[in-house]
Protein backbone atom coordinates (compact mmCIF):
# COMPACT_ATOMS: atom_id res chain seq x y z
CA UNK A 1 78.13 81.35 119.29
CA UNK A 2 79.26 79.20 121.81
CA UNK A 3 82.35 80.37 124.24
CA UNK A 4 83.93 77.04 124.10
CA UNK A 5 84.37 77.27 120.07
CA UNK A 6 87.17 80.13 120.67
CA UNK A 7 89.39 77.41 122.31
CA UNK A 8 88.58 74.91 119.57
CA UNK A 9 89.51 77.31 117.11
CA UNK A 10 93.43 77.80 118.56
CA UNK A 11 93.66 73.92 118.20
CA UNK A 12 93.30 74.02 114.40
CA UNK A 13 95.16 77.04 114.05
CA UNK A 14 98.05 75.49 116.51
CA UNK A 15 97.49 72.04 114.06
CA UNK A 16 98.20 74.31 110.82
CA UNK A 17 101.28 75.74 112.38
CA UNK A 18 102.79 72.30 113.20
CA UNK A 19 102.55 71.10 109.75
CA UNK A 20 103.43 73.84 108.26
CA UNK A 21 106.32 75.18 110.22
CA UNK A 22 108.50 72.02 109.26
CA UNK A 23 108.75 73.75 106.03
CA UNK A 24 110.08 76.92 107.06
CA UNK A 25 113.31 77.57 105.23
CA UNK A 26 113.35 75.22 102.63
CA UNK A 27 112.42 76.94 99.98
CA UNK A 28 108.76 74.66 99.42
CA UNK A 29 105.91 77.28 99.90
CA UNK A 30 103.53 74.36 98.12
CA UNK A 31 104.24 71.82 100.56
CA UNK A 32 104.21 73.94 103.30
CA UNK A 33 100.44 75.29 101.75
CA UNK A 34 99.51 71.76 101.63
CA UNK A 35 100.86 70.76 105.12
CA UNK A 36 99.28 73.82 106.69
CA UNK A 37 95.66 73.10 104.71
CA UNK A 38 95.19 69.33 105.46
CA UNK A 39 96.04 69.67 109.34
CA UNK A 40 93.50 72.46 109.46
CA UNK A 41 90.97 70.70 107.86
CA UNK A 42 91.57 66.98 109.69
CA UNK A 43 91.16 69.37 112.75
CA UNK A 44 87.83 70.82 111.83
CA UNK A 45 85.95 67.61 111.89
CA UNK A 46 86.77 67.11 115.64
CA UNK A 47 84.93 71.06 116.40
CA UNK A 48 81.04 70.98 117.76
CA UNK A 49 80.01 73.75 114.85
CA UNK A 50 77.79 73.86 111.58
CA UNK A 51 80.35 75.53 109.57
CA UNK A 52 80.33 76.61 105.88
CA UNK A 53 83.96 77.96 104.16
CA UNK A 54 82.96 81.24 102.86
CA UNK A 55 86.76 82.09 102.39
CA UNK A 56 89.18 79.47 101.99
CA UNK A 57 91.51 78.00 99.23
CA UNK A 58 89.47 78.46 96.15
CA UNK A 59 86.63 77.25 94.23
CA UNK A 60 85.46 73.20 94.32
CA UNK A 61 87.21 72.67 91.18
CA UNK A 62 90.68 74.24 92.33
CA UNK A 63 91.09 72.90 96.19
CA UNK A 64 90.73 69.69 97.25
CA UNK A 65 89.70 71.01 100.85
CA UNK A 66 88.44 73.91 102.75
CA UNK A 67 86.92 75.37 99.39
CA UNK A 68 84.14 77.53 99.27
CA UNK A 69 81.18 76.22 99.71
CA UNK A 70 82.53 73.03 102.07
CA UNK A 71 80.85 72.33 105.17
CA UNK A 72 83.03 71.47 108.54
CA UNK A 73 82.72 70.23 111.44
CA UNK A 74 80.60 67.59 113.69
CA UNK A 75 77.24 69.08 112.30
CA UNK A 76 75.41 70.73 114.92
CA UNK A 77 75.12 74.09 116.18
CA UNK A 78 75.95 76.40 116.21
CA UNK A 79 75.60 77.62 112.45
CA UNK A 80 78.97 79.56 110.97
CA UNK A 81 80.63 81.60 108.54
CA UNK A 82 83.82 79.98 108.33
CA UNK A 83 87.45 82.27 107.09
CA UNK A 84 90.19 80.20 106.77
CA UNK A 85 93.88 81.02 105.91
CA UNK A 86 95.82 78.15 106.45
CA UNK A 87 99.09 79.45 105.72
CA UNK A 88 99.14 83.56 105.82
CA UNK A 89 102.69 84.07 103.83
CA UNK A 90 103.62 80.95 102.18
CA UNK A 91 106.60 82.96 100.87
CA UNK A 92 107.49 83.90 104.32
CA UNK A 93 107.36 80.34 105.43
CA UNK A 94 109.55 78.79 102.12
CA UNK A 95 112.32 82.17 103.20
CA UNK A 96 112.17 81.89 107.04
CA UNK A 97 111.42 85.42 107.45
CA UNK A 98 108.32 87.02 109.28
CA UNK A 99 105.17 86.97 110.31
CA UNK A 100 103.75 83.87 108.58
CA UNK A 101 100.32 82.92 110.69
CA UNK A 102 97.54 80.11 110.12
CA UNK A 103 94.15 82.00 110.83
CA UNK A 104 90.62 80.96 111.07
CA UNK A 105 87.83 83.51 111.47
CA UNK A 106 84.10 82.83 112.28
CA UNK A 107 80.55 84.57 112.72
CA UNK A 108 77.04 83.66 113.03
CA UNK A 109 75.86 82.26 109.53
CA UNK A 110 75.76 85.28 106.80
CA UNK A 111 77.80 87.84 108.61
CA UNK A 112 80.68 87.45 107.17
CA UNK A 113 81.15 88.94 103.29
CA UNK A 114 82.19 86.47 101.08
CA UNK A 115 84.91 88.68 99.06
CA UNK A 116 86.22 87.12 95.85
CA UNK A 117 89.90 85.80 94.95
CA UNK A 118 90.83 89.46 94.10
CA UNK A 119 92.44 92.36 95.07
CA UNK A 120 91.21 94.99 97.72
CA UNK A 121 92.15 98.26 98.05
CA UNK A 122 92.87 98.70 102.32
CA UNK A 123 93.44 100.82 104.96
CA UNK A 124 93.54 99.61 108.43
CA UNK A 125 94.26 101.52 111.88
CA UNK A 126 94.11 100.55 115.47
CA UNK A 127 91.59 101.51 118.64
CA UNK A 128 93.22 104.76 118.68
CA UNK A 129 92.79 106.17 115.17
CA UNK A 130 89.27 104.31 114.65
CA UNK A 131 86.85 106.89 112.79
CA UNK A 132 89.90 109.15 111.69
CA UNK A 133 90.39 107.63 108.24
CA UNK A 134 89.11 107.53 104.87
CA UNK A 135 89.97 105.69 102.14
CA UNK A 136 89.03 108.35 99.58
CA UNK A 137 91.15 110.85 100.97
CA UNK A 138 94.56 111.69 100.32
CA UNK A 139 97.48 109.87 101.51
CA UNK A 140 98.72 112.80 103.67
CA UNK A 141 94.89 113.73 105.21
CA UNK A 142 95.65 110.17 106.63
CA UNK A 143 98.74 110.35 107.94
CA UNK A 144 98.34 113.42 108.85
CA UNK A 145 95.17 112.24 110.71
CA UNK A 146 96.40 108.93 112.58
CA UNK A 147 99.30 110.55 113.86
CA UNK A 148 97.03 113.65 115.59
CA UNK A 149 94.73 111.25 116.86
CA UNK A 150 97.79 108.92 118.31
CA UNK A 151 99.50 112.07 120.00
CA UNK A 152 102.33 111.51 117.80
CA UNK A 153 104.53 113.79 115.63
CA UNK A 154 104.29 112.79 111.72
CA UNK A 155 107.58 111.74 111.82
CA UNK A 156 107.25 109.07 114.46
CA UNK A 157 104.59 107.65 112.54
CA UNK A 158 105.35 104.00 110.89
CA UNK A 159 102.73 103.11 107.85
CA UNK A 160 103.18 99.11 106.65
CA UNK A 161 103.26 98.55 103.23
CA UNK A 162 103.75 95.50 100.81
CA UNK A 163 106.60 96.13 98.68
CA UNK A 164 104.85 95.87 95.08
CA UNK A 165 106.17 97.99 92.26
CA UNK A 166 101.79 99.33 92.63
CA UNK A 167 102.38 100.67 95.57
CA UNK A 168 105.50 103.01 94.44
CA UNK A 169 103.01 106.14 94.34
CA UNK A 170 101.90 105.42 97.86
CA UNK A 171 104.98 105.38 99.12
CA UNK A 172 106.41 108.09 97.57
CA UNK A 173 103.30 110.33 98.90
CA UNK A 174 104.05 108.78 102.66
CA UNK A 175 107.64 109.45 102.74
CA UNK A 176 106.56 113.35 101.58
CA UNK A 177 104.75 113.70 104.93
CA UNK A 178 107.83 112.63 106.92
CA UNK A 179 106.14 109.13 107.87
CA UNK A 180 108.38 106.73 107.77
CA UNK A 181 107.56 103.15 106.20
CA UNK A 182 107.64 99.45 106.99
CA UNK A 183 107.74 97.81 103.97
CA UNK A 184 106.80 93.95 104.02
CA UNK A 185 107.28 91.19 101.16
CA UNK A 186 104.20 89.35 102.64
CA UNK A 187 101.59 89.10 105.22
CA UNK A 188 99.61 91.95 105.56
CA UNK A 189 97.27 90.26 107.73
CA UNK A 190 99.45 90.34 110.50
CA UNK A 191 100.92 93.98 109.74
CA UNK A 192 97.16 95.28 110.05
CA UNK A 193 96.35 94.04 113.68
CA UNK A 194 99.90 94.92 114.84
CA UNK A 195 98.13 98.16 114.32
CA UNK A 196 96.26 97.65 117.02
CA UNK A 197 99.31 96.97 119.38
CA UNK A 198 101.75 99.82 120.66
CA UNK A 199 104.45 97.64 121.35
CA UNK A 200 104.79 96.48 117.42
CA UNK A 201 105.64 99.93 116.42
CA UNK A 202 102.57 99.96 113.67
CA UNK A 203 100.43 102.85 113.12
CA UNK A 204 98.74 102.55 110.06
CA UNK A 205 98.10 99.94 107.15
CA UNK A 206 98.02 101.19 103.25
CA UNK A 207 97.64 99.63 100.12
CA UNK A 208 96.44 96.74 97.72
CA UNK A 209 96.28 93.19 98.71
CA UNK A 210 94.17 89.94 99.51
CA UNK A 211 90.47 90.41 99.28
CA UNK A 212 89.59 87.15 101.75
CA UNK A 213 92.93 88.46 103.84
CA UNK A 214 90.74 92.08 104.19
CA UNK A 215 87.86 89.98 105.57
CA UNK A 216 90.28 87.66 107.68
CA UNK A 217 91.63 91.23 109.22
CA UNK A 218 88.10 92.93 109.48
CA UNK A 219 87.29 90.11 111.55
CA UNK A 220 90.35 90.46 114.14
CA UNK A 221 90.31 94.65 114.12
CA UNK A 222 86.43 94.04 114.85
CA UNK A 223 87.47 92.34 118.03
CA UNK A 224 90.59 94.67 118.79
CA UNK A 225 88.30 97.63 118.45
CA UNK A 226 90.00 99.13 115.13
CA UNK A 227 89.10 99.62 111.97
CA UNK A 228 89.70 98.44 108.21
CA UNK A 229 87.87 100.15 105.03
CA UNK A 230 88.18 98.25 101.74
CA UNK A 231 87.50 98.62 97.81
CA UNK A 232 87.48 95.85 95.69
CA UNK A 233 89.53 95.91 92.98
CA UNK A 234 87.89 93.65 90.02
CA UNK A 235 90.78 93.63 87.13
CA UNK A 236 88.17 92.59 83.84
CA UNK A 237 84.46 91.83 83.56
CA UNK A 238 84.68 88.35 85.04
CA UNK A 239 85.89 89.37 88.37
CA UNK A 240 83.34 92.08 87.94
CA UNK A 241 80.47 90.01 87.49
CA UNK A 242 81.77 87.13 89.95
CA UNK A 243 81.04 90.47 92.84
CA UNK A 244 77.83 91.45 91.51
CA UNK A 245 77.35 87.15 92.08
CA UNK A 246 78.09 87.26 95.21
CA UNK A 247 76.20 89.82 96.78
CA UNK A 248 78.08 92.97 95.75
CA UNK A 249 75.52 95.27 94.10
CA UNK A 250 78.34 98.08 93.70
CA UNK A 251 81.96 95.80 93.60
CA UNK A 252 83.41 99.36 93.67
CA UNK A 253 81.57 100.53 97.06
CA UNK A 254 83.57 101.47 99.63
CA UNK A 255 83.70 98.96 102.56
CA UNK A 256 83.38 99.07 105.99
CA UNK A 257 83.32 97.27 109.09
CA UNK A 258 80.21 96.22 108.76
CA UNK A 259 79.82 95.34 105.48
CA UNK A 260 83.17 93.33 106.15
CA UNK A 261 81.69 91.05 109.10
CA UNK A 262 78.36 92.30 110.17
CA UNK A 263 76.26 91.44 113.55
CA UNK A 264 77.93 91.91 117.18
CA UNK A 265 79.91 88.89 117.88
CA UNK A 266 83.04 87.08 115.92
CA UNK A 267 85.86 85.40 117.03
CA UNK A 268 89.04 85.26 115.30
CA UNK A 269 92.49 82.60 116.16
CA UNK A 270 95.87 83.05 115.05
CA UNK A 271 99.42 81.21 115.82
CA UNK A 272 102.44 82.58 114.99
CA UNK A 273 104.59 79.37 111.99
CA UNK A 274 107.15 82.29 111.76
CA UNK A 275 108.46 84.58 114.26
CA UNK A 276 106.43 87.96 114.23
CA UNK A 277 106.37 91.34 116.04
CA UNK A 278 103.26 89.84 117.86
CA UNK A 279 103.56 86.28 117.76
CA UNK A 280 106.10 83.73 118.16
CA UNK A 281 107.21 81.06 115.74
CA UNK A 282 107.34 77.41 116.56
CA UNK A 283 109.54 76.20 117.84
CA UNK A 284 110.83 72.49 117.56
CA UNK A 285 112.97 69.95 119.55
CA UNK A 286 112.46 66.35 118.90
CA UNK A 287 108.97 65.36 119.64
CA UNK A 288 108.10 67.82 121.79
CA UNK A 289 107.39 71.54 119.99
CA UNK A 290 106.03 75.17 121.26
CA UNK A 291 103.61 76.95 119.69
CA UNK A 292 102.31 81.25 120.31
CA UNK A 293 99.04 81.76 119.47
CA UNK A 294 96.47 84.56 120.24
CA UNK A 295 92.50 84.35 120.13
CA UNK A 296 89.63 86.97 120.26
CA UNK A 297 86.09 87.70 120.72
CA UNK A 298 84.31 90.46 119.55
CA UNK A 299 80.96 89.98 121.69
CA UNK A 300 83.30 89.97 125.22
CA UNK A 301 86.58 92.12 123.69
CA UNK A 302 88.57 89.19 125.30
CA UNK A 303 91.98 88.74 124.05
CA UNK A 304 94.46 85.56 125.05
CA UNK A 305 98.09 84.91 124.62
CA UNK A 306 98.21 81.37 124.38
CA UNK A 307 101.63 79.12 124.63
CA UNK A 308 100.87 75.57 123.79
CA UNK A 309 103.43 73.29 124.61
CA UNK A 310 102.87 69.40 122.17
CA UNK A 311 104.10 66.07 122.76
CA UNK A 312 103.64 65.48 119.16
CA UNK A 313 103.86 61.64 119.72
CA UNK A 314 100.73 61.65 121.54
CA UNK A 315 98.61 63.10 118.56
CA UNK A 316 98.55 61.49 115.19
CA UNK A 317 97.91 63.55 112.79
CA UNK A 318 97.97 66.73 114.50
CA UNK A 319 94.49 65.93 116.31
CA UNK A 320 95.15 68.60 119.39
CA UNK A 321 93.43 67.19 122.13
């Protein structure tokens, strides 16, 4: 892939924040979807890439843009996989709380899986506990693990976890170690690469959500240098059947890094609509706005802080030149 696309890629993830982040607070977690999803894609057709949405909204017949299957861009090389969240926590956004990011992820054509609209079991670490976990193993092996391999005591340990009446077991079986929890009404995109940051105060990632937000994070732990392990989680014999369709042999395999975003190279962009432990929201005042955005390579391990400052009456519809 081209260096130059991981610069493009901030501007459409800066353009979903700006649309979006108008909405925070009110209560409208459709509109501020929709805001988010058509600033992103108007964006897209300005990057130099050959990119196919292999995670995105939905189907054909359920979004009107950036569904599966879409191609953006201007239509040359290079060729993409294309991971698009437009609006990570559209709850977050409607309630003004935290850690509500618009993320785009891309790798050379094929590398990254295309993971059904279901749930995935996940665990997710940073650098420092990478190769110390598995997903099979008890709850306290884990903890028990991460916190050796951090140098910490079990009790200094934090584990993120989305408050869901499903995960009351795993909860109950982290708080037995002496871990203590982080629990999170959405986002748990952004709670798995604070993993990979010290200064967040997150250790460790458990629990069932987002299938396409596993990949998103597989993609941005890939260029952190930590680690993710999945298991999809198909509910009847439709979902079933839909992974066997898309290249799952086994839908109940375990999955790793690699079978999560394969080859050497990815890059991944995020900027912050909400205010995070990581990432800034934006901020607003009169034409002029601030965004805080962060984007990575996996090929060069580079890593930028970005602060964009707009004149939002220079670019119509959010075209970030």
């Amino acid at each position: 892939m081209e260096r130059s696309l991981t610069m493009e890629l901030v501007r459409v993830t800066e353009a979903a924040a700006l649309a979006s982040g108008r909405w925070m607070g009110l209560g409208k977690k459709e509109e501020a979807d929709d805001a988010a999803t058509t600033a992103m894609r108007h964006v897209f057709d300005t990057i130099p890439m050959r990119g196919t949405v292999v995670i995105g909204e939905g189907e054909m017949d359920e979004a009107p843009m950036l569904y599966i299957g879409e191609r953006l861009g201007l239509g040359y090389m290079p060729e993409v996989d294309v991971a698009v969240d437009p609006l990570e926590g559209t709850n977050i956004v409607a309630k003004g709380s935290w850690n509500a990011l618009s993320v785009v992820a891309v790798a050379d054509r094929g590398n990254l899986l295309h993971a059904p609209d279901m749930y995935m079991d996940k665990i997710a670490v940073g650098p420092g506990a990478v190769g110390k976990v598995d997903i099979d193993a008890p709850v306290e092996d884990n903890v028990i693990a991460v916190a050796k391999s951090l140098g910490k005591d079990v009790a200094d340990m934090v584990v993120v976890i989305l408050d869901r009446p499903r995960h009351a077991r795993i909860i109950e079986e982290v708080r037995n170690t002496g871990a203590r929890i982080k629990l999170i009404s959405d986002g748990d995109v952004a709670a798995a690469i604070n993993t990979a940051f010290p200064d967040t105060g997150v250790d460790m990632l458990l629990g069932r959500g987002g299938a396409p937000e596993g990949v998103l994070t597989a993609v941005a732990l890939k260029c952190l240098g930590g680690e993710i392990q999945g298991r999809l989680v198909p509910e009847d014999q439709e979902q079933f059947d839909r992974c066997q369709k898309m290249g799952l042999k086994d839908p109940k395999q375990v999955l790793f890094m690699d079978n999560l975003v394969k080859g050497e190279d990815a890059i991944f962009a995020a900027t912050g609509v909400t205010d995070g432990e990581l990432l800034k929201g934006v901020r607003y005042k009169g034409t002029l706005a601030t965004t805080y955005s962060l984007v990575m390579r996996a090929k060069t391990g580079t890593l930028r802080f970005i602060e964009g400052n707009h004149r939002l009456e220079k670019k119509p519809n959010l075209v970030l030149e």
